[in-house]
C-alpha atoms as a PDB file:
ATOM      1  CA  UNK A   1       0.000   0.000   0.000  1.00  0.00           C
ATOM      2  CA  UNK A   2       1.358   3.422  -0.896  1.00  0.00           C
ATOM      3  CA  UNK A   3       0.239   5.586   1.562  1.00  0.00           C
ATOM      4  CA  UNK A   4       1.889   8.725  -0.278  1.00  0.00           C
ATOM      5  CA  UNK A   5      -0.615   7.886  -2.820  1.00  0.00           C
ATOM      6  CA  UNK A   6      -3.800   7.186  -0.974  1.00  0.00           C
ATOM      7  CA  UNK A   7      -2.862  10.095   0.969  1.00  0.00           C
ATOM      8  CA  UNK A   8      -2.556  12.370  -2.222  1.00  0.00           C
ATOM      9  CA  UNK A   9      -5.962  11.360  -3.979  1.00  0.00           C
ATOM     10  CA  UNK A  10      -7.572  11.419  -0.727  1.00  0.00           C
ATOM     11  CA  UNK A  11      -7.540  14.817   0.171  1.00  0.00           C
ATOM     12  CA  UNK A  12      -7.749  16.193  -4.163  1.00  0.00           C
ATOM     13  CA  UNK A  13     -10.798  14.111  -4.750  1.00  0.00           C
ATOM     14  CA  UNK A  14     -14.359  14.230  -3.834  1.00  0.00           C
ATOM     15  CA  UNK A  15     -15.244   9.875  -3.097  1.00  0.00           C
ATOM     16  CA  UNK A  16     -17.427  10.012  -6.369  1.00  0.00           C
ATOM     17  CA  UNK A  17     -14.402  11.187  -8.124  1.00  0.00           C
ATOM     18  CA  UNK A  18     -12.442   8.764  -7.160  1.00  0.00           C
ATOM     19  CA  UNK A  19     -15.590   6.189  -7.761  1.00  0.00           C
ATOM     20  CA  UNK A  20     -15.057   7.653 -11.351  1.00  0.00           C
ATOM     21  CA  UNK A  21     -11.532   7.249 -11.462  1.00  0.00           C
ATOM     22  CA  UNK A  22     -11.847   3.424 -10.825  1.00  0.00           C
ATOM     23  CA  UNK A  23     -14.530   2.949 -13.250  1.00  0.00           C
ATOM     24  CA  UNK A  24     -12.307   4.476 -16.105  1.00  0.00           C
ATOM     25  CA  UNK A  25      -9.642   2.139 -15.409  1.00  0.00           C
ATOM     26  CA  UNK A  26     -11.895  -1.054 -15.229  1.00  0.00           C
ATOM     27  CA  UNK A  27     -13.591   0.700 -18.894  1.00  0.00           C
ATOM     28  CA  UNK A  28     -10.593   1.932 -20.687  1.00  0.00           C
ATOM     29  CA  UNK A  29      -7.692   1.276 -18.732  1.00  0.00           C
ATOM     30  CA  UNK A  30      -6.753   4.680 -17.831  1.00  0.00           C
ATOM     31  CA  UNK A  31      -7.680   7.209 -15.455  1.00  0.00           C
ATOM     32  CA  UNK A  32      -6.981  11.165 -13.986  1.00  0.00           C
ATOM     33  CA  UNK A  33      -6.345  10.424 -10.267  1.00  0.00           C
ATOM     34  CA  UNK A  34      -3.716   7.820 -10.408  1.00  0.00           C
ATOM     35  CA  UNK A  35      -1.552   6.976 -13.798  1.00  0.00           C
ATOM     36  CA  UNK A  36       1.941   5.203 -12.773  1.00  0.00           C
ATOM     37  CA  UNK A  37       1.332   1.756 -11.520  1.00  0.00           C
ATOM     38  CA  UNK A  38      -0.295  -1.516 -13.080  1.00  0.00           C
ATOM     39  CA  UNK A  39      -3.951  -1.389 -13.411  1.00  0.00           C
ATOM     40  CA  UNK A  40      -4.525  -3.680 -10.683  1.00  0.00           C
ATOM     41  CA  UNK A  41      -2.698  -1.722  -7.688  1.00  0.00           C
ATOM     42  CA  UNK A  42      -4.124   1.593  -9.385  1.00  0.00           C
ATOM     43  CA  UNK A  43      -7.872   0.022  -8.678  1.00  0.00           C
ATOM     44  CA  UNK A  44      -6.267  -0.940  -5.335  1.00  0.00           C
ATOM     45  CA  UNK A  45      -4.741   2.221  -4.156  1.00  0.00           C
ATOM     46  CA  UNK A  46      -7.914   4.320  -5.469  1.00  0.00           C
ATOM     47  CA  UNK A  47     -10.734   2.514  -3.921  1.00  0.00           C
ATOM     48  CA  UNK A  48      -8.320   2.915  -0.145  1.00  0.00           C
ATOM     49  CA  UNK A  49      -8.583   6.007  -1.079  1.00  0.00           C
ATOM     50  CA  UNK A  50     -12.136   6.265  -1.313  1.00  0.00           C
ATOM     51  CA  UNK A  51     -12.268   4.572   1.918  1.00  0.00           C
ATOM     52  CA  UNK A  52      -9.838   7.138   3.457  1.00  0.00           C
ATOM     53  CA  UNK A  53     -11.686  10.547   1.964  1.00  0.00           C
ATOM     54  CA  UNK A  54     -15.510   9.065   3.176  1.00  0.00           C
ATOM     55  CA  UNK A  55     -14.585   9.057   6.057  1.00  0.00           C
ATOM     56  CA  UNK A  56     -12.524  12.716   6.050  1.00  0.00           C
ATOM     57  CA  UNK A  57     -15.781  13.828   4.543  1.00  0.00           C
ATOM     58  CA  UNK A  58     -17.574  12.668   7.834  1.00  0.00           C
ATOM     59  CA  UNK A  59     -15.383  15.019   9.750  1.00  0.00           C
ATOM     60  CA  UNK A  60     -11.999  12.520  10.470  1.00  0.00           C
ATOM     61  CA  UNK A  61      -8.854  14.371  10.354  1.00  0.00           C
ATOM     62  CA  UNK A  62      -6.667  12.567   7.702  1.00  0.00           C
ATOM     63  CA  UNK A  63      -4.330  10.601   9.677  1.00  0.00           C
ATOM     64  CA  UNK A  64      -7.118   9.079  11.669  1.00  0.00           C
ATOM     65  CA  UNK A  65      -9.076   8.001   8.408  1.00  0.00           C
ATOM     66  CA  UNK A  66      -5.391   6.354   7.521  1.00  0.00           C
ATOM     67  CA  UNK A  67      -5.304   4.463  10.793  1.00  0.00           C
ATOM     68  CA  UNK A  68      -8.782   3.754  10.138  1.00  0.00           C
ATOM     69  CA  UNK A  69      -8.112   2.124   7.077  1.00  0.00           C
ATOM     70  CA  UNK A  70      -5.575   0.072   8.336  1.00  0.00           C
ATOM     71  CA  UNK A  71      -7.549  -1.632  11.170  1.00  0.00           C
ATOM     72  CA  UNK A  72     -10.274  -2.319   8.864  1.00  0.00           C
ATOM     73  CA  UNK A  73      -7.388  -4.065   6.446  1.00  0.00           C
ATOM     74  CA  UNK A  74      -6.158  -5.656   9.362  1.00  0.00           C
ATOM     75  CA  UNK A  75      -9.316  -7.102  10.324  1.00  0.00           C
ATOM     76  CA  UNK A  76     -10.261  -8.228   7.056  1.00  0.00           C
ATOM     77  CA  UNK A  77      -6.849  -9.587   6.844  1.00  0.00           C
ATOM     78  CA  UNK A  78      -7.099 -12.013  10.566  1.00  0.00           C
ATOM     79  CA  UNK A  79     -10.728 -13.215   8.593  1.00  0.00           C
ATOM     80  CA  UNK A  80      -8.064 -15.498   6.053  1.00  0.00           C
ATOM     81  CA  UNK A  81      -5.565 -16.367   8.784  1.00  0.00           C
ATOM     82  CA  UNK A  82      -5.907 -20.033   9.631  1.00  0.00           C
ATOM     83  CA  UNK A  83      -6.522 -21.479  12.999  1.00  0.00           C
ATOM     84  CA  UNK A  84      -3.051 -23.343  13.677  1.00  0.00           C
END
């Protein structure tokens, strides 16, 4: 995860921008938010930062909508660990 990234898009786009912004890239392959990785960690990095600027549009400063993110990767994460 490039946080520099997420970070960047996050606070320049509105989330239905960014919705936008993954849609062109599914469509056509290109879009105006993020341009220099492979199309599959450009529809990764955009839709964190969706995550991140919902919930900086609900009144979270920025660094708590990162840390926010991460717990809720985290937690997703633990769901595919395997009970040893």
């Amino acid at each position: 995860m490039d946080i520099k990234h997420i970070r960047e898009i996050a606070k320049k786009y509105a989330p239905e921008q960014i919705e936008g912004c993954i849609t062109q890239q599914i469509e056509i392959g290109k879009n105006i938010c993020l341009t220099d990785e492979t199309s599959e960690k450009i529809i990764n990095e955009l839709s964190k930062a969706e995550v991140v600027r919902e919930l900086m549009d609900q009144g979270m400063d920025l660094a708590d909508a990162l840390r926010e993110l991460a717990r809720r990767i985290r937690l997703v994460q633990s769901g595919f660990k395997k009970d040893t």
